[in-house]
N, C-alpha and C. Protein backbone atom coordinates (compact mmCIF):
# COMPACT_ATOMS: atom_id res chain seq x y z
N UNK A 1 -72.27 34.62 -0.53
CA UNK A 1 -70.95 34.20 -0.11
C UNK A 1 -70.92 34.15 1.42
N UNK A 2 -70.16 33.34 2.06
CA UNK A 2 -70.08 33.05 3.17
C UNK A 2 -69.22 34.28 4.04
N UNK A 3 -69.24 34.55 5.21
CA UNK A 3 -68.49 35.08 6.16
C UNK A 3 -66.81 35.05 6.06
N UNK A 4 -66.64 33.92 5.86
CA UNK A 4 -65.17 33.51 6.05
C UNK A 4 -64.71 34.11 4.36
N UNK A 5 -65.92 33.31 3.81
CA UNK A 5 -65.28 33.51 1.79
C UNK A 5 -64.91 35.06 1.74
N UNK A 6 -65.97 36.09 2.64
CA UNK A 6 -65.99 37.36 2.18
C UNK A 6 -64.49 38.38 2.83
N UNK A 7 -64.56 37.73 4.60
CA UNK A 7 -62.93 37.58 4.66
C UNK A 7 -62.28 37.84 4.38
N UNK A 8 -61.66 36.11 3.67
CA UNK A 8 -60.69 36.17 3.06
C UNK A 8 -60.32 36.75 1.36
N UNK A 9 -61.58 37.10 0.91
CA UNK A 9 -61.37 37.91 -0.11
C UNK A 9 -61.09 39.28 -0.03
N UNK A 10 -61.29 39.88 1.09
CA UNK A 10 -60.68 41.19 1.84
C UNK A 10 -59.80 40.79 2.01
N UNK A 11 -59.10 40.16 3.03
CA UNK A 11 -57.76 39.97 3.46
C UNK A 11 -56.81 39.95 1.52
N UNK A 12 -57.21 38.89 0.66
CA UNK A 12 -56.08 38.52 -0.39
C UNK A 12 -56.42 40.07 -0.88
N UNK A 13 -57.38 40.60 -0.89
CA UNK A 13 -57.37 41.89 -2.11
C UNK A 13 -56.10 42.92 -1.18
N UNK A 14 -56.48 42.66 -0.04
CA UNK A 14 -55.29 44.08 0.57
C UNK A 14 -54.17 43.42 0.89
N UNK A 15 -53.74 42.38 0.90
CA UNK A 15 -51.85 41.25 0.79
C UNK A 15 -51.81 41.94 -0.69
N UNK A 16 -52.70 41.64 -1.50
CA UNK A 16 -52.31 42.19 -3.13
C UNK A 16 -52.00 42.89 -3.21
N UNK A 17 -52.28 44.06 -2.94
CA UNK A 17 -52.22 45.81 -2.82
C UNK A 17 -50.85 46.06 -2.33
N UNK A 18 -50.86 45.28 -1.13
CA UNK A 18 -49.40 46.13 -0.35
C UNK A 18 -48.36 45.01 -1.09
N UNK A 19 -48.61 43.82 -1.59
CA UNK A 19 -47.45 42.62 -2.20
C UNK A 19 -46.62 43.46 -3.38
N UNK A 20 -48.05 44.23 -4.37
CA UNK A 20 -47.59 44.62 -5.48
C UNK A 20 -46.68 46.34 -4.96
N UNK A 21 -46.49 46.89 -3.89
CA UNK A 21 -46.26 48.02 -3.65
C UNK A 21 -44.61 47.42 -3.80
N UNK A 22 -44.28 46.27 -2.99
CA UNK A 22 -42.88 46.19 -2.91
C UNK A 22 -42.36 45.20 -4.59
N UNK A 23 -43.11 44.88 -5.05
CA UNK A 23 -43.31 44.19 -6.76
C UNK A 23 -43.43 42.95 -6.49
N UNK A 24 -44.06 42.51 -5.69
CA UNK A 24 -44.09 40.79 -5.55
C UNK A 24 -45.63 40.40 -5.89
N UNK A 25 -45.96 39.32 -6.66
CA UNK A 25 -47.36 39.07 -6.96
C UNK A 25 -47.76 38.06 -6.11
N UNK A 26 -49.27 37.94 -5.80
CA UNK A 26 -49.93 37.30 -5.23
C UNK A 26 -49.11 35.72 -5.40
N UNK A 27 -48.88 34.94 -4.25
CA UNK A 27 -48.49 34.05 -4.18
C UNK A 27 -46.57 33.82 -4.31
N UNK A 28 -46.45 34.68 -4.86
CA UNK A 28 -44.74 34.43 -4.86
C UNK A 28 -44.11 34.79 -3.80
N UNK A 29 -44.97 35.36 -2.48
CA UNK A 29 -44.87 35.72 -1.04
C UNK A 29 -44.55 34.28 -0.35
N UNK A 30 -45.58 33.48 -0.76
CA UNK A 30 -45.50 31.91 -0.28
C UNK A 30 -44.09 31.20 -0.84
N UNK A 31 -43.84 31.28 -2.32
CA UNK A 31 -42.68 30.49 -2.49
C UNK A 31 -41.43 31.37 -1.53
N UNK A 32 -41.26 32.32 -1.60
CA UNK A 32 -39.98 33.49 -0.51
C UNK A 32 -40.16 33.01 0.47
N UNK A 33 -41.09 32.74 1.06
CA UNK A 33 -41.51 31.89 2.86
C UNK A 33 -40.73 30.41 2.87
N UNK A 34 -41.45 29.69 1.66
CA UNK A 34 -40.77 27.95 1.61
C UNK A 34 -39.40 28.26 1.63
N UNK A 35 -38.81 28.67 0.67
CA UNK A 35 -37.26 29.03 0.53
C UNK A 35 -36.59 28.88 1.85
N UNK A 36 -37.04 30.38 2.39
CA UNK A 36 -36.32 31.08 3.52
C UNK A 36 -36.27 29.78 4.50
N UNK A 37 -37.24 29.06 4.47
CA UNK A 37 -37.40 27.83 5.35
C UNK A 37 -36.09 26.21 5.33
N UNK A 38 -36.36 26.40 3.82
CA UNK A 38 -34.94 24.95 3.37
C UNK A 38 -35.07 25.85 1.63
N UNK A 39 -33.90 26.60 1.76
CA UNK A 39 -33.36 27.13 0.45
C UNK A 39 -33.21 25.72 -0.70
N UNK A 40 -33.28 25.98 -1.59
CA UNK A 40 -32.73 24.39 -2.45
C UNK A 40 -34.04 23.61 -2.90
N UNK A 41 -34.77 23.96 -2.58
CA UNK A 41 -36.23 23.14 -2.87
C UNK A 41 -36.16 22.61 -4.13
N UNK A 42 -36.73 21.89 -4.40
CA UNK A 42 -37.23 21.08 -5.75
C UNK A 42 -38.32 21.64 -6.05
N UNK A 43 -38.84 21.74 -7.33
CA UNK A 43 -39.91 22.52 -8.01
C UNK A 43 -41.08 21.50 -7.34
N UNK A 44 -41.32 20.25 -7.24
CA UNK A 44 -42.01 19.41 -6.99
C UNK A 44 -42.32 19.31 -5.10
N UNK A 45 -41.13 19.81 -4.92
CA UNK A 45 -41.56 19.95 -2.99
C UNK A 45 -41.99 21.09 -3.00
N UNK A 46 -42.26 22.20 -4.12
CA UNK A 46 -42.62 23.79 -4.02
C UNK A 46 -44.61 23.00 -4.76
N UNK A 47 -44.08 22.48 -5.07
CA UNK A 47 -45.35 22.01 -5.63
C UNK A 47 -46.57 21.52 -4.55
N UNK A 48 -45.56 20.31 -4.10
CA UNK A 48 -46.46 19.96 -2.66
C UNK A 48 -46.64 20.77 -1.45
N UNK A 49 -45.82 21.44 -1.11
CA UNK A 49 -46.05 22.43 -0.33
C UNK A 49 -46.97 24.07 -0.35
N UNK A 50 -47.01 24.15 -1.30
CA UNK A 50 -47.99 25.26 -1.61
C UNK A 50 -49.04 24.89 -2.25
N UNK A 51 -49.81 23.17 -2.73
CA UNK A 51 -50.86 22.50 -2.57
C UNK A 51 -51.44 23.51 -4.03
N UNK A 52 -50.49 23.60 -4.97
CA UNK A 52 -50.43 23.92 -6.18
C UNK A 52 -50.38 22.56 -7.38
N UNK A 53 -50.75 23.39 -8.60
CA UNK A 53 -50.32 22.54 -9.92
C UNK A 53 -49.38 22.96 -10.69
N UNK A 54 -48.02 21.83 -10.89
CA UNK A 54 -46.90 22.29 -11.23
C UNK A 54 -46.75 23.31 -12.15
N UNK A 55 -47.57 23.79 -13.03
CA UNK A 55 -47.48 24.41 -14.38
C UNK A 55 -47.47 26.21 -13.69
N UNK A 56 -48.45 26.43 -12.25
CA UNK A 56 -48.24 27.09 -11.78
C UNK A 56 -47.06 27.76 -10.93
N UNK A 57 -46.84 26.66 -10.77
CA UNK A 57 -45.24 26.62 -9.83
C UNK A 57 -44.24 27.31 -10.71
N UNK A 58 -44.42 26.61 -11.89
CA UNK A 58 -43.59 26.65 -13.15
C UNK A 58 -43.47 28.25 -13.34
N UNK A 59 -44.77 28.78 -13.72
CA UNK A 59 -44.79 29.55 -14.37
C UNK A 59 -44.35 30.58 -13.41
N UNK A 60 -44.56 31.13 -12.36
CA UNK A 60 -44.23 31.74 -10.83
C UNK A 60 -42.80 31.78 -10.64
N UNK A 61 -42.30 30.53 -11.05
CA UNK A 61 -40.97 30.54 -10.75
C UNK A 61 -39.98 31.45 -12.57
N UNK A 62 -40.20 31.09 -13.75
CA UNK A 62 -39.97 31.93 -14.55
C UNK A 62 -40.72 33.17 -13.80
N UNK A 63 -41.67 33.87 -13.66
CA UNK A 63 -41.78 35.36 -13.54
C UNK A 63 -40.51 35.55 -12.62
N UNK A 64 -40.25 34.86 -11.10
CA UNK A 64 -39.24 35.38 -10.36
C UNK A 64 -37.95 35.40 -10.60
N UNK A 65 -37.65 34.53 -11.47
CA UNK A 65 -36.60 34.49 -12.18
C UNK A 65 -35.79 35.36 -12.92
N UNK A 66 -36.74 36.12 -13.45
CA UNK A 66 -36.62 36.96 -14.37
C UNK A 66 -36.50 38.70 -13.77
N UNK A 67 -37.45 38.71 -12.48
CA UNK A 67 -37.00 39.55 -11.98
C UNK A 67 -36.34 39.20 -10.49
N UNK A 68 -35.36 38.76 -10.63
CA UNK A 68 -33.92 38.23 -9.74
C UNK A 68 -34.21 38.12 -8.22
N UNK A 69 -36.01 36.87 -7.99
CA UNK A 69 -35.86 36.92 -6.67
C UNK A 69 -35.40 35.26 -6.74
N UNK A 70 -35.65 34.73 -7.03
CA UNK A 70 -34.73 33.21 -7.10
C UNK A 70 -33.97 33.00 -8.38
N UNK A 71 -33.11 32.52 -7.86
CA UNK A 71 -32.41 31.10 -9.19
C UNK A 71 -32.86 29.92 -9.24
N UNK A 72 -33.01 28.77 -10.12
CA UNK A 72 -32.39 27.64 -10.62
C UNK A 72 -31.77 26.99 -11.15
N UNK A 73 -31.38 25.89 -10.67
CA UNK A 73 -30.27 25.06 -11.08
C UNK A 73 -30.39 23.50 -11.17
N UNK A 74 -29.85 22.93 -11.91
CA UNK A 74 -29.73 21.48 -12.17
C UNK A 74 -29.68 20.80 -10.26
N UNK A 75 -30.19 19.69 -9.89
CA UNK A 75 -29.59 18.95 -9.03
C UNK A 75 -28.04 18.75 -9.32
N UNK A 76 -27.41 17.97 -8.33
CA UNK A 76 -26.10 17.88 -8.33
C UNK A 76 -26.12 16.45 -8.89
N UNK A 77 -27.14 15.73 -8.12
CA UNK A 77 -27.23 14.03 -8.65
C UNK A 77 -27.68 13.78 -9.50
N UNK A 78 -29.27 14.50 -9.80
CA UNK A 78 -29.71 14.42 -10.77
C UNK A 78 -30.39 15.36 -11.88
N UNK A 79 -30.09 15.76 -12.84
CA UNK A 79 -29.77 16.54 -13.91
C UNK A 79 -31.24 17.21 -14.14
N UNK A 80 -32.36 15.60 -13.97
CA UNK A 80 -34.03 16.44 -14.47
C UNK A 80 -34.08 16.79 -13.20
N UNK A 81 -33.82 16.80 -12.10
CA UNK A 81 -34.76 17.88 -10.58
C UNK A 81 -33.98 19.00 -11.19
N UNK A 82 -34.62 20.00 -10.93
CA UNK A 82 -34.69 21.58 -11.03
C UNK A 82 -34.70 21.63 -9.40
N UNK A 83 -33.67 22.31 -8.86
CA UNK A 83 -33.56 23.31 -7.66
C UNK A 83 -34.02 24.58 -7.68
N UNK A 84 -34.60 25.42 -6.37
CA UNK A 84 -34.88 26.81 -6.79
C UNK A 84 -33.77 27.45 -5.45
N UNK A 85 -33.27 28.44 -5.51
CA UNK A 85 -32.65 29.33 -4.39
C UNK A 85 -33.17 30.44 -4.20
N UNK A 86 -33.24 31.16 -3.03
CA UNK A 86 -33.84 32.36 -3.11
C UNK A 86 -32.20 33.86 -3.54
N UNK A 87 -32.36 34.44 -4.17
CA UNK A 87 -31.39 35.57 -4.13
C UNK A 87 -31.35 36.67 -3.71
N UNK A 88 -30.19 36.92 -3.08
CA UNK A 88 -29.76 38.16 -2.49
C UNK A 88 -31.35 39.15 -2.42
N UNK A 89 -31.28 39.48 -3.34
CA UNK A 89 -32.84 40.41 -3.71
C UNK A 89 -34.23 39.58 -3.14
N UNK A 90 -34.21 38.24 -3.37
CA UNK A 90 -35.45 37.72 -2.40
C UNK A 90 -35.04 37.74 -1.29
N UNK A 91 -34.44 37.01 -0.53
CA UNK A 91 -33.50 37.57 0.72
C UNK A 91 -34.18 38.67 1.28
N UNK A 92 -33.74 39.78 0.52
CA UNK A 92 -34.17 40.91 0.82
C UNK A 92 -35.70 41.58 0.82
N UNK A 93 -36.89 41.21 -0.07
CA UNK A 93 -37.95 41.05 0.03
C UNK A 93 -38.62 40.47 0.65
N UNK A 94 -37.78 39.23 1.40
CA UNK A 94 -38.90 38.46 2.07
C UNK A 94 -39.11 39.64 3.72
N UNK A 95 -38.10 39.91 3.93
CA UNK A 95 -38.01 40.86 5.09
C UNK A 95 -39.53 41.85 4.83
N UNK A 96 -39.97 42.49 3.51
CA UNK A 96 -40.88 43.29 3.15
C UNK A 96 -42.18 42.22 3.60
N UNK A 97 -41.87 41.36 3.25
CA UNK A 97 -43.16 40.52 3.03
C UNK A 97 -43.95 40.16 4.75
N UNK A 98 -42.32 39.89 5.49
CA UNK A 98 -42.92 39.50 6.83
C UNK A 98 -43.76 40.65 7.63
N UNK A 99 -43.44 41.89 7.24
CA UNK A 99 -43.98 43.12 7.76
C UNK A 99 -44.95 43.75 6.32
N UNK A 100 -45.48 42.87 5.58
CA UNK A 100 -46.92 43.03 5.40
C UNK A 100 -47.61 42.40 6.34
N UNK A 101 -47.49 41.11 6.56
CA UNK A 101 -47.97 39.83 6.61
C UNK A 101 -48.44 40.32 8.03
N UNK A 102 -47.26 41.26 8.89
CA UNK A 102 -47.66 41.21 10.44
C UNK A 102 -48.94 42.64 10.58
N UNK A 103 -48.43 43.82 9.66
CA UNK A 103 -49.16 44.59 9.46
C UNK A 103 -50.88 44.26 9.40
N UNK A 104 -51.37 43.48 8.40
CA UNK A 104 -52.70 42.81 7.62
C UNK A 104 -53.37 42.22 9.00
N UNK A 105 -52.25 41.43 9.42
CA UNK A 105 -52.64 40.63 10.65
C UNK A 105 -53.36 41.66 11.98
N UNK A 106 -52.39 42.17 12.35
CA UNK A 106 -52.99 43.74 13.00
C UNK A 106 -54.12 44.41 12.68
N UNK A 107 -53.89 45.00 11.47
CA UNK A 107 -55.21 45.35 11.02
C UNK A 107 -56.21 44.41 10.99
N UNK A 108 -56.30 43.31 11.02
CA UNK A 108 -57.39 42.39 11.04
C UNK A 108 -57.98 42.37 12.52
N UNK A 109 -56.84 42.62 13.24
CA UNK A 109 -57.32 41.98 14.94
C UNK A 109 -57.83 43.62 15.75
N UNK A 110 -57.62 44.87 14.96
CA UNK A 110 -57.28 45.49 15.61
C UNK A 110 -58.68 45.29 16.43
N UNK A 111 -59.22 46.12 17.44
CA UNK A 111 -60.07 46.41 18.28
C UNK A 111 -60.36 45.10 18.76
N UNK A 112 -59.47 43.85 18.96
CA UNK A 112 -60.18 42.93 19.70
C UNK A 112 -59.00 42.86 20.66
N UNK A 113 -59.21 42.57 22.25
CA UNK A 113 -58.83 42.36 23.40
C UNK A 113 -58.02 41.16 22.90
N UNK A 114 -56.76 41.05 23.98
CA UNK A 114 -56.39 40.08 23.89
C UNK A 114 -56.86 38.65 23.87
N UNK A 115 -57.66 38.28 25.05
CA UNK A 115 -58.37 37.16 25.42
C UNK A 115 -59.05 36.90 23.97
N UNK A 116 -59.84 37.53 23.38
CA UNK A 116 -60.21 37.38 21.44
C UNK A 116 -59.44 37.15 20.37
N UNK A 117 -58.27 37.90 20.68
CA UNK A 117 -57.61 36.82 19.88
C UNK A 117 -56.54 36.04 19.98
N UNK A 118 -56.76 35.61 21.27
CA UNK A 118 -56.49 34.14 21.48
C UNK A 118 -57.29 33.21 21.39
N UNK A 119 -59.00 33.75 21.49
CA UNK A 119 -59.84 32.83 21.14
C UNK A 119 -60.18 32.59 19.33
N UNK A 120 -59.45 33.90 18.80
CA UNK A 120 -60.27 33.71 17.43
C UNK A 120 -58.91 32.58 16.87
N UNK A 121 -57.38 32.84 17.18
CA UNK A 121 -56.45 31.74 17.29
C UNK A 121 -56.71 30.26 17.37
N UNK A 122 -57.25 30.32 18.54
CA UNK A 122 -57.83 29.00 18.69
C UNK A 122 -59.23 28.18 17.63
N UNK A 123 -60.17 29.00 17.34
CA UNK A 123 -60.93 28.69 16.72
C UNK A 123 -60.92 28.99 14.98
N UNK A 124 -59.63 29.36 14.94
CA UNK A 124 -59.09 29.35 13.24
C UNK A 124 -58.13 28.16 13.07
N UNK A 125 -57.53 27.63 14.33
CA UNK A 125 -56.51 26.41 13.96
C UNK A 125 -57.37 25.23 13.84
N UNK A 126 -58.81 25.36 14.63
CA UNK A 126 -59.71 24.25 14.80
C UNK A 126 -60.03 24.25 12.98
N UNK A 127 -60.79 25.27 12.59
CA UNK A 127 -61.23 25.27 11.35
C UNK A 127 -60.21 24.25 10.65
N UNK A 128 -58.98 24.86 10.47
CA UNK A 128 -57.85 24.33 9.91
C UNK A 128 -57.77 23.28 9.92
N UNK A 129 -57.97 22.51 11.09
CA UNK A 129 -57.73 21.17 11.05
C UNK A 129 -59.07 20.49 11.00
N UNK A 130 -60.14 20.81 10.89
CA UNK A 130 -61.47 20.45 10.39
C UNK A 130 -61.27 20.20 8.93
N UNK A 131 -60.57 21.32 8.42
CA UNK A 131 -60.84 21.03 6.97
C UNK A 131 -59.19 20.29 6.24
N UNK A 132 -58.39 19.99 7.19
CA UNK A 132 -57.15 19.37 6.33
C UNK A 132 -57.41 17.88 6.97
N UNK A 133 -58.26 17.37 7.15
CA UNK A 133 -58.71 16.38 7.66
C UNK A 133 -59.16 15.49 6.35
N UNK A 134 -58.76 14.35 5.77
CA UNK A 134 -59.23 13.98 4.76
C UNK A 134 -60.90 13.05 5.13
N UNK A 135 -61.74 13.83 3.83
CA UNK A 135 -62.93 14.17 3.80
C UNK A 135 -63.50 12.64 3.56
């Protein structure tokens, strides 16, 4: 496995660890982020935006549902879009989530000088856009 693969499989195993401490599962951190961003989403802009397959979306959105971090609802215009909202209680989790997120981050950088990670910044947005670059 590669450097980066081994990484980021450290990094998701310990987001997991501390996600599940406050009860949020891997990835339903990301839909609480889209939300907080334009509340009201369409299952299908949650779709494109988290570069998912709807059935996943789907299914993510019943688990949160059920334990009361979003609602859905009919569109107003149109009856088949499904809206999602975040609730009071996601609201309130996402606050948990941003102080994993900054925590992990820390712990990742700790012992490097500033000037490092501004360079490792720089050379992770490059990656980024190396690889969202259509191939």
């Amino acid at each position: 496995m590669s450097l980066l693969g081994l990484i980021c499989r450290a990094q998701r195993g310990q987001l997991n660890a501390a996600l599940g401490e406050i009860g949020i599962y891997a990835g339903q951190e990301v839909v609480l982020w889209e939300l907080s961003r334009q509340d009201g989403l369409s299952q299908s802009h949650l779709v494109e935006r988290m570069c998912v397959q709807p059935p996943t979306v789907s299914k993510m959105l019943d688990r949160m549902e059920i334990t009361g971090l979003v609602r859905r609802s009919p569109d107003a215009e149109d009856s088949r879009i499904s809206r999602v909202y975040l609730t009071e209680q996601g609201r309130d989790n996402l606050q948990g989530v941003r102080e994993i997120w900054i925590a992990l981050e820390q712990r990742m950088t700790d012992n490097l000088t500033v000037e490092e990670r501004i360079l490792l910044r720089r050379l992770l947005l490059q990656i980024h856009e190396n690889l969202s670059r259509a191939a």
